[in-house]
Protein backbone atom coordinates (compact mmCIF):
# COMPACT_ATOMS: atom_id res chain seq x y z
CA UNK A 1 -13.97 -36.81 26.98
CA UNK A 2 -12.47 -36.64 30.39
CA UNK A 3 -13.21 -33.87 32.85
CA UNK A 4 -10.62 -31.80 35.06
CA UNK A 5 -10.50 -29.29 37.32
CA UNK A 6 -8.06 -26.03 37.51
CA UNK A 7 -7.35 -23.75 40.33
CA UNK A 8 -4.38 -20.94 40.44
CA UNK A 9 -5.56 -20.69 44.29
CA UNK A 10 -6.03 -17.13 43.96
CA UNK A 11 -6.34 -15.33 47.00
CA UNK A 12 -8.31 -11.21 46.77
CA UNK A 13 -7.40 -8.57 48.82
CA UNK A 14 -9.82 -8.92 51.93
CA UNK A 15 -10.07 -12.93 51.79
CA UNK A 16 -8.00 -15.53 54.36
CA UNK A 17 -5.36 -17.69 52.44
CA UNK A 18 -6.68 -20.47 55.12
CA UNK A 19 -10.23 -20.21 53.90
CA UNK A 20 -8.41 -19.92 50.29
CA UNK A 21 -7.29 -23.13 50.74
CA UNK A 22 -10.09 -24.97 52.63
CA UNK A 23 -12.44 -23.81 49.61
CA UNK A 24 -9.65 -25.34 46.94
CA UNK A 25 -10.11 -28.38 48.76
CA UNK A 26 -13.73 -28.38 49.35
CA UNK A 27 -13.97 -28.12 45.11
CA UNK A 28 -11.54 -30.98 44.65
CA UNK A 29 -13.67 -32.91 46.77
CA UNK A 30 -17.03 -31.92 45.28
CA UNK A 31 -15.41 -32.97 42.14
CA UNK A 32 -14.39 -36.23 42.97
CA UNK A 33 -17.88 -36.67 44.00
CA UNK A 34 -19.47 -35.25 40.61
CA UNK A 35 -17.24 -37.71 38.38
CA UNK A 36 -14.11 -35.43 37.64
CA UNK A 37 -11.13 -36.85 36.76
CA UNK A 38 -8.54 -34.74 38.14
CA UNK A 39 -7.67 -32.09 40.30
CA UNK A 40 -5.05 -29.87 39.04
CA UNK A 41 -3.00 -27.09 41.05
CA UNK A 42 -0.49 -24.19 39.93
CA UNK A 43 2.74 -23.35 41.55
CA UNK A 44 2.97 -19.27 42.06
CA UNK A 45 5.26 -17.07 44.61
CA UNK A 46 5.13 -13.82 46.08
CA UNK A 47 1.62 -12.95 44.92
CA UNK A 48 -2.06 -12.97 44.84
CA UNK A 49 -2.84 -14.14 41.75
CA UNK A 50 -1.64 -17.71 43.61
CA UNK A 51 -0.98 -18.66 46.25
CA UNK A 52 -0.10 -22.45 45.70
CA UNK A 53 4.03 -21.39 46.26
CA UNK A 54 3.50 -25.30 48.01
CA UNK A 55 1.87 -26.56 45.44
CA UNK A 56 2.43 -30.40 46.64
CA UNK A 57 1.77 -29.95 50.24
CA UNK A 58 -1.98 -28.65 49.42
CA UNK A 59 -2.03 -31.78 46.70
CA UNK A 60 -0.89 -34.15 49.41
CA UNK A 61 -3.74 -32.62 51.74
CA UNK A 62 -6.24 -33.39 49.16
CA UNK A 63 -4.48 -36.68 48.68
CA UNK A 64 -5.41 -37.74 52.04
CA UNK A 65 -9.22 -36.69 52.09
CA UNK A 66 -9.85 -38.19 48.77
CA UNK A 67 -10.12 -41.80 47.38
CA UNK A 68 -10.10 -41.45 43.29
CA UNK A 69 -10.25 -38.10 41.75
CA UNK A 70 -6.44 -37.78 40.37
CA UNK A 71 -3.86 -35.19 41.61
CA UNK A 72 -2.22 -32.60 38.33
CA UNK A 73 0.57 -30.41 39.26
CA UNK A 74 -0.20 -26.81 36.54
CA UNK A 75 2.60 -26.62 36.84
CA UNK A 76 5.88 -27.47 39.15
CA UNK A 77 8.54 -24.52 38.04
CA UNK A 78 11.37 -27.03 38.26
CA UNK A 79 14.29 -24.21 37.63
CA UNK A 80 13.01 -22.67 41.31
CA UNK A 81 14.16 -26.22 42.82
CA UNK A 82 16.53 -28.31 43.31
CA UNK A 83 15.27 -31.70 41.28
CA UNK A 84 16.20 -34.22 44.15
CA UNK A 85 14.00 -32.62 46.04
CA UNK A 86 11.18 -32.43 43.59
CA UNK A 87 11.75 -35.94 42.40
CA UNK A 88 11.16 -37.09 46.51
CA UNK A 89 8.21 -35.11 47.15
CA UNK A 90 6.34 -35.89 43.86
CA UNK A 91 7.37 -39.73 44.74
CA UNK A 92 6.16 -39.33 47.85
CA UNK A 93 2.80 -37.97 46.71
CA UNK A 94 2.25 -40.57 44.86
CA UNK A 95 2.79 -43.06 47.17
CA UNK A 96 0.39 -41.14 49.47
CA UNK A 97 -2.16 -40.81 46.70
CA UNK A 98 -1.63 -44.50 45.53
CA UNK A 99 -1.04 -43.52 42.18
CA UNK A 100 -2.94 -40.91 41.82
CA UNK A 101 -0.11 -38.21 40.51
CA UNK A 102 0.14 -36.54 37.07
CA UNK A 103 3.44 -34.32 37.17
CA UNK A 104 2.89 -31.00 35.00
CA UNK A 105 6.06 -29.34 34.41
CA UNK A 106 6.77 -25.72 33.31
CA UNK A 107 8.49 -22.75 33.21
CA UNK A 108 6.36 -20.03 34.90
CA UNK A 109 5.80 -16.77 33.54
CA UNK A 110 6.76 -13.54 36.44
CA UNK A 111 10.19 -12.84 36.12
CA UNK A 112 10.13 -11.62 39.87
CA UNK A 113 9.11 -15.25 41.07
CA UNK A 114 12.90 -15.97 40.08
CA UNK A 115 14.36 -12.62 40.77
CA UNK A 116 12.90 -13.75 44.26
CA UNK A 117 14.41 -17.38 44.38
CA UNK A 118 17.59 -15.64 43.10
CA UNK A 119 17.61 -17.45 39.73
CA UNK A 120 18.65 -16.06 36.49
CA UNK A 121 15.38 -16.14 34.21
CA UNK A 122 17.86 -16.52 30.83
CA UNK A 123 18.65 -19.73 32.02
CA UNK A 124 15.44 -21.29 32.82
CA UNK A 125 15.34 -22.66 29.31
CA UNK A 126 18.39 -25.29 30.26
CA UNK A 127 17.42 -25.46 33.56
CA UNK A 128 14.05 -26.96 32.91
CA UNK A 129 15.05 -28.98 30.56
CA UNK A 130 17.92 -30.47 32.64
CA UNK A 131 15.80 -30.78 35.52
CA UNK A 132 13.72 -33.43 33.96
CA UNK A 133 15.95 -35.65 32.69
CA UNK A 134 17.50 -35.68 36.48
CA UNK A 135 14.12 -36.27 37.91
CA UNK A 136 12.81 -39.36 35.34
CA UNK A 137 16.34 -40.32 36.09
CA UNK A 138 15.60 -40.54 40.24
CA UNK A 139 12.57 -41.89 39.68
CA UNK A 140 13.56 -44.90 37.56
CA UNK A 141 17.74 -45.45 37.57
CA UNK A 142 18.98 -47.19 40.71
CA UNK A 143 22.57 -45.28 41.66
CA UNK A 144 21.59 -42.66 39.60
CA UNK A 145 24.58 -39.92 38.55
CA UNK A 146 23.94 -36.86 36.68
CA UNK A 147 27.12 -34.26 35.56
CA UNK A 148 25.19 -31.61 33.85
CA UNK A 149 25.37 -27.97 33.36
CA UNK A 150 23.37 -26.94 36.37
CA UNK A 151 22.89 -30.43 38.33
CA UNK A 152 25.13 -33.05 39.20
CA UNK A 153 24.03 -35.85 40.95
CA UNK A 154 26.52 -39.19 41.99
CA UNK A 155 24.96 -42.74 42.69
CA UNK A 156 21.93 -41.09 44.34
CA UNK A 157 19.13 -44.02 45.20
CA UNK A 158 15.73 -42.51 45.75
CA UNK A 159 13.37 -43.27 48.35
CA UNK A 160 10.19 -44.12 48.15
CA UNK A 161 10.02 -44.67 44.59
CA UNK A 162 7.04 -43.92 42.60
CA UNK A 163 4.09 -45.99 43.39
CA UNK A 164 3.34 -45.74 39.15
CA UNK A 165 5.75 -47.45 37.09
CA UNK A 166 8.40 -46.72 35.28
CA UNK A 167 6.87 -43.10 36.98
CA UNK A 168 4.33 -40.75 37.02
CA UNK A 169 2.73 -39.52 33.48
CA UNK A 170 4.86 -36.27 32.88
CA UNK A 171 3.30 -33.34 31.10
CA UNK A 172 4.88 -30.28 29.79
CA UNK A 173 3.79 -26.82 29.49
CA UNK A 174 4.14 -24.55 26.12
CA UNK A 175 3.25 -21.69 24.47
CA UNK A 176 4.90 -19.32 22.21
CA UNK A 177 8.67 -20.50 22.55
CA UNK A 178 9.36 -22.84 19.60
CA UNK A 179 12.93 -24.77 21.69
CA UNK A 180 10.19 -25.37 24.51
CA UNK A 181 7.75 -27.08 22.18
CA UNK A 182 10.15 -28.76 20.15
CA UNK A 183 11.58 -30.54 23.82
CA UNK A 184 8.62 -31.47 24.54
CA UNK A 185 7.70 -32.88 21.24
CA UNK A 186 10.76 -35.00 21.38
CA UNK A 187 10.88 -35.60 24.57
CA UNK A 188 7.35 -38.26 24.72
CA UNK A 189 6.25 -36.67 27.06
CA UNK A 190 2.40 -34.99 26.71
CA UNK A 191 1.53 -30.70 26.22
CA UNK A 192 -0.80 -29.60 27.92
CA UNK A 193 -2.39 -26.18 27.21
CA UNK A 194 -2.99 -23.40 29.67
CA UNK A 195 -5.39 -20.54 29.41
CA UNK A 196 -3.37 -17.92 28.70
CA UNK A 197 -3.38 -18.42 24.67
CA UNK A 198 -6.91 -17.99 22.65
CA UNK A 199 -7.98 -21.24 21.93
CA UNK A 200 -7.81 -21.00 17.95
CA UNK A 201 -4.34 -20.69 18.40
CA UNK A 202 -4.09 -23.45 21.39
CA UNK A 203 -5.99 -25.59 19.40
CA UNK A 204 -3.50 -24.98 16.65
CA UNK A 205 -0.68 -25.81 18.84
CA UNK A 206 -1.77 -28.84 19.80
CA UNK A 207 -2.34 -30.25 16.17
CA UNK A 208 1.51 -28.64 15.42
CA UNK A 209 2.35 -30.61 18.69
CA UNK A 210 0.93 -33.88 17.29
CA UNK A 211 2.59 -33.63 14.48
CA UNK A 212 5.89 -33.32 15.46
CA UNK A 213 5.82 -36.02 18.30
CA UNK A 214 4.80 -38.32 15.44
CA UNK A 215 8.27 -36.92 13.46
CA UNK A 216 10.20 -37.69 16.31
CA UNK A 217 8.95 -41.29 16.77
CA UNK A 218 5.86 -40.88 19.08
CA UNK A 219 2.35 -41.82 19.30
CA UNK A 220 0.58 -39.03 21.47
CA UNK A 221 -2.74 -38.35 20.52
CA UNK A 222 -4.64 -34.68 20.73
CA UNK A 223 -6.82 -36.58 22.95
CA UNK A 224 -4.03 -36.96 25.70
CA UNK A 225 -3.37 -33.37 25.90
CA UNK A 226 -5.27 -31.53 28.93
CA UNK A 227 -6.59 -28.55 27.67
CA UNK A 228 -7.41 -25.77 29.99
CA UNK A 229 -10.22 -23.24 29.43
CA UNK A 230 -11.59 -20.37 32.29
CA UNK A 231 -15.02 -22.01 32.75
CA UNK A 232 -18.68 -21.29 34.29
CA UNK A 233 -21.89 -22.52 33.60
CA UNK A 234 -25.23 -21.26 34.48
CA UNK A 235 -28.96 -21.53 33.67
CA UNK A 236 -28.76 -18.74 31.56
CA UNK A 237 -26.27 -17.13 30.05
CA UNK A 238 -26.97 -13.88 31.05
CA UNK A 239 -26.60 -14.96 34.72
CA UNK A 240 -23.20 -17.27 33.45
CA UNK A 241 -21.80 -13.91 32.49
CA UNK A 242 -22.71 -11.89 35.04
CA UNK A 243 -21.44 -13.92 37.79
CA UNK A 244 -18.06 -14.96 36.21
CA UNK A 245 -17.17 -11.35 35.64
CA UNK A 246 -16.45 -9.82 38.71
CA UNK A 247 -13.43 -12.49 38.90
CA UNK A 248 -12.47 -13.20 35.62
CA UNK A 249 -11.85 -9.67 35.13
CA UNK A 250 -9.68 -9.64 38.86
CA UNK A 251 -7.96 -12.81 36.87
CA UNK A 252 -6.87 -10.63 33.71
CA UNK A 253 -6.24 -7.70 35.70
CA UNK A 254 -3.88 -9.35 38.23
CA UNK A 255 -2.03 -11.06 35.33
CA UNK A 256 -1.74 -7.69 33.55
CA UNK A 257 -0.26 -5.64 36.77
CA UNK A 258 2.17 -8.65 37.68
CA UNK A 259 3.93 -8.20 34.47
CA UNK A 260 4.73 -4.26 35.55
CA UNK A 261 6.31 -5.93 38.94
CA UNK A 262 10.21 -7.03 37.97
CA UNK A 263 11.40 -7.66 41.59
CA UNK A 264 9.14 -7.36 45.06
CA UNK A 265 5.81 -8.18 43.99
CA UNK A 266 2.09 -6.80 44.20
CA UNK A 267 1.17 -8.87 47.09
CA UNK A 268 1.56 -5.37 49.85
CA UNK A 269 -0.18 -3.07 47.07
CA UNK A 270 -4.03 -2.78 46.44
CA UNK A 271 -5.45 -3.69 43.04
CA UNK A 272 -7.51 -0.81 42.86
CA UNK A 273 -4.62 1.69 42.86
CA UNK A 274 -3.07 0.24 40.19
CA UNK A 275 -6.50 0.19 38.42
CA UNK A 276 -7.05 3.71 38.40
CA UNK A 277 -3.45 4.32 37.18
CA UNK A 278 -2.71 1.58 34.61
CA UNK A 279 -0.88 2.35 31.80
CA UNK A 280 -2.55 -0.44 29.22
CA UNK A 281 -5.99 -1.01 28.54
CA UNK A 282 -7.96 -3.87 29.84
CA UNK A 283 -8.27 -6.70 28.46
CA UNK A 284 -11.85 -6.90 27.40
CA UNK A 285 -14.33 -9.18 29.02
CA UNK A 286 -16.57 -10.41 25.83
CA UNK A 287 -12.70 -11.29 24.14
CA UNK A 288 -11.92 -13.33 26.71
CA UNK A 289 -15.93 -14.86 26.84
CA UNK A 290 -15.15 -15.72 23.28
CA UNK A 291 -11.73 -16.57 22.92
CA UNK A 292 -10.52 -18.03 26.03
CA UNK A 293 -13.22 -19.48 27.80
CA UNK A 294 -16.34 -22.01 28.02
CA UNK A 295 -19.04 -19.70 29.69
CA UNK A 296 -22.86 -19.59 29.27
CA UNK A 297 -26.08 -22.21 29.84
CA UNK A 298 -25.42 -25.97 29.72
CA UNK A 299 -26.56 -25.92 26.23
CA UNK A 300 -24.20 -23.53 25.23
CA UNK A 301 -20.77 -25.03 26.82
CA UNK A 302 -22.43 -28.46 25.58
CA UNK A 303 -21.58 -26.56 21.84
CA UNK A 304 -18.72 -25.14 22.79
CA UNK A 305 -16.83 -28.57 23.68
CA UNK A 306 -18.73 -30.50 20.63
CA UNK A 307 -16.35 -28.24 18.53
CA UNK A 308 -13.21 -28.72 20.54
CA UNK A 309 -14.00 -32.36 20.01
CA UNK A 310 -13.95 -31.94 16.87
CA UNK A 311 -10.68 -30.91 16.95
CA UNK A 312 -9.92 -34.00 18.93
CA UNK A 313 -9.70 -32.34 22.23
CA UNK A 314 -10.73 -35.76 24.83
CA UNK A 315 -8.79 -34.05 27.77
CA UNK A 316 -11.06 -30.62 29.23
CA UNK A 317 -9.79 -28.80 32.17
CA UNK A 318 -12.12 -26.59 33.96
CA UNK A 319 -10.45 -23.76 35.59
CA UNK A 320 -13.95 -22.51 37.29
CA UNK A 321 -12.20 -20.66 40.36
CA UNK A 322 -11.61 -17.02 39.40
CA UNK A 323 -10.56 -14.42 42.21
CA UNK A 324 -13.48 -13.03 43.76
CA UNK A 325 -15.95 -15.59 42.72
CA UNK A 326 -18.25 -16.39 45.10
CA UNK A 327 -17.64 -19.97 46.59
CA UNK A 328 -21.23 -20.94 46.66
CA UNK A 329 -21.45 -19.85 43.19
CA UNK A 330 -18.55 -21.93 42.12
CA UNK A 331 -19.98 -24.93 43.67
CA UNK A 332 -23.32 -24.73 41.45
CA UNK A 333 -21.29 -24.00 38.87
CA UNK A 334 -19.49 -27.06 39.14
CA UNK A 335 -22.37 -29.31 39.68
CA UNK A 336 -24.29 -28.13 36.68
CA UNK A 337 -21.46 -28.60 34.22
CA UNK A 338 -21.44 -32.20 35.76
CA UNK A 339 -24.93 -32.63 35.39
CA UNK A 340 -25.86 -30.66 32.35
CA UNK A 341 -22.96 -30.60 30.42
CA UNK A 342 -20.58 -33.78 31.06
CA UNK A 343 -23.26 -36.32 30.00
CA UNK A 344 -23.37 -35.61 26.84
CA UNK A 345 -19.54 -36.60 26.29
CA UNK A 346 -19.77 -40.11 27.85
């Protein structure tokens, strides 16, 4: 099984976004150093809950202080851009990197992160899948020329190219939308699964994935597929839960008071306002300890991966940083899943 790492680069109220993103890199780094595989970053705009809106120039910073661990994007939102543009910078990260890009693609989730780049959310469906083809296209086609619904490109000839050939491995984002899974299915291109569905039903997904990339003529295994899970690990599990929390329960809460936002954003409001106002109940904290998440002592996230293996899960991403969580704590955390935990899935 290989090991990743997940950050949304959330930034609290009463934190620095510059010491938000020194710590993201200081964890990439550790990781490279404990024998993770890869590094994997979100794209968000106009809000706490992220703040990787430059999702590749924070990749590219980590690019250049690192030798080996490998660079995810989770995920570019390629309807927010123009696709020449995101087919240069991604080519030019990983010629930076030396080959050390994996491009996640998706289609976000707050509707007011395209009401703010002006973008009609209906469309995002054609958009995203048009925007691939254009960027594969610019990656491999010399003189490329696109006339589609959204993009046109004529005899365009893009430099640098991708250092990995014919181009970087492309993975796509799903969840609930059947056209979305079906593209990606027939596409040959690899899911990957973010935390935001319970993992019976992720798990599920990726065997329903599997099986229709084999009907449409391709070979990708459940192995291939990074699957993302909130994560901590303690000594005990008493002091696993305790510590994780205080920011997985910012996580769920900024996630549930986005969705209230459809233009502006939450970023100027406090958190606490809204909390003594919502309208919904909380999500709970021991659902998401059991549903969505690998938290507890070594020996328990040691069980809890045996039976994703099962499953034929070989791809783990650790999404450790929560908002709030205390950076020191993170760091332990992060060394005793590599020490405790990772071993046992050589």
């Amino acid at each position: 099984m290989k090991f990743g790492l997940f950050t949304h680069v959330p930034w609290p109220e009463g934190t620095d976004a510059q010491q938000v993103f020194h710590e993201a890199t200081e964890e990439a780094l550790y990781g490279e150093e404990l024998g993770f595989h890869s590094v994997w970053l979100a794209e968000h705009h106009f809000s706490r809950y992220g703040i990787g809106s430059s999702s590749l120039v924070l990749a590219a910073s980590i690019a250049g202080q690192s030798k080996k661990i490998r660079l995810g994007t989770a995920v570019l939102v390629p309807p927010l851009h123009n696709p020449i543009r995101l087919a240069e910078d991604t080519a030019t990260l990983d010629a930076i990197s030396g080959g050390r890009l994996d491009v996640g693609f998706g289609r976000g989730t707050a509707g007011y992160e395209y009401r703010g780049y002006n973008v009609d959310r209906e469309e995002s469906q054609g958009r995203f899948q048009e925007s691939i083809k254009v960027i594969q296209g610019l990656w491999t086609t010399p003189d490329y020329s696109h006339q589609g619904q959204y993009y046109q490109v004529h005899r365009a000839n893009l430099t640098p190219l991708p250092v990995q050939q014919p181009h970087p491995p492309i993975y796509l984002a799903a969840t609930r939308t059947p056209e979305t899974l079906e593209f990606v299915a027939s596409s040959g291109h690899t899911l990957m699964i973010g935390v935001v569905l319970d993992t019976v039903d992720a798990v599920d997904l990726c065997h329903r994935f599997v099986a229709m990339s084999r009907q449409a003529g391709h070979d990708t295994t459940m192995g291939q597929i990074p699957f993302f899970r909130y994560c901590y690990v303690a000594e005990t599990e008493q002091q696993a839960r305790e510590e994780a929390a205080v920011g997985l329960r910012w996580t769920m809460d900024m996630i549930q008071w986005r969705r209230t936002f459809s233009e502006g954003s939450e970023v100027h409001h406090r958190l606490d306002d809204w909390r003594a106002n919502r309208t919904e109940l909380p999500t709970e904290y021991d659902y998401l300890h059991e549903h969505r998440a690998v938290i507890g002592d070594p020996e328990q996230c040691v069980a809890k991966l045996k039976e994703l293996e099962k499953e034929g899960i070989g791809y783990f991403g650790c999404n450790f940083s929560f908002g709030g969580m205390q950076h020191a704590d993170l760091m332990r955390s992060m060394e005793l899943f590599a020490k405790e935990v990772m071993p046992h899935f050589k």
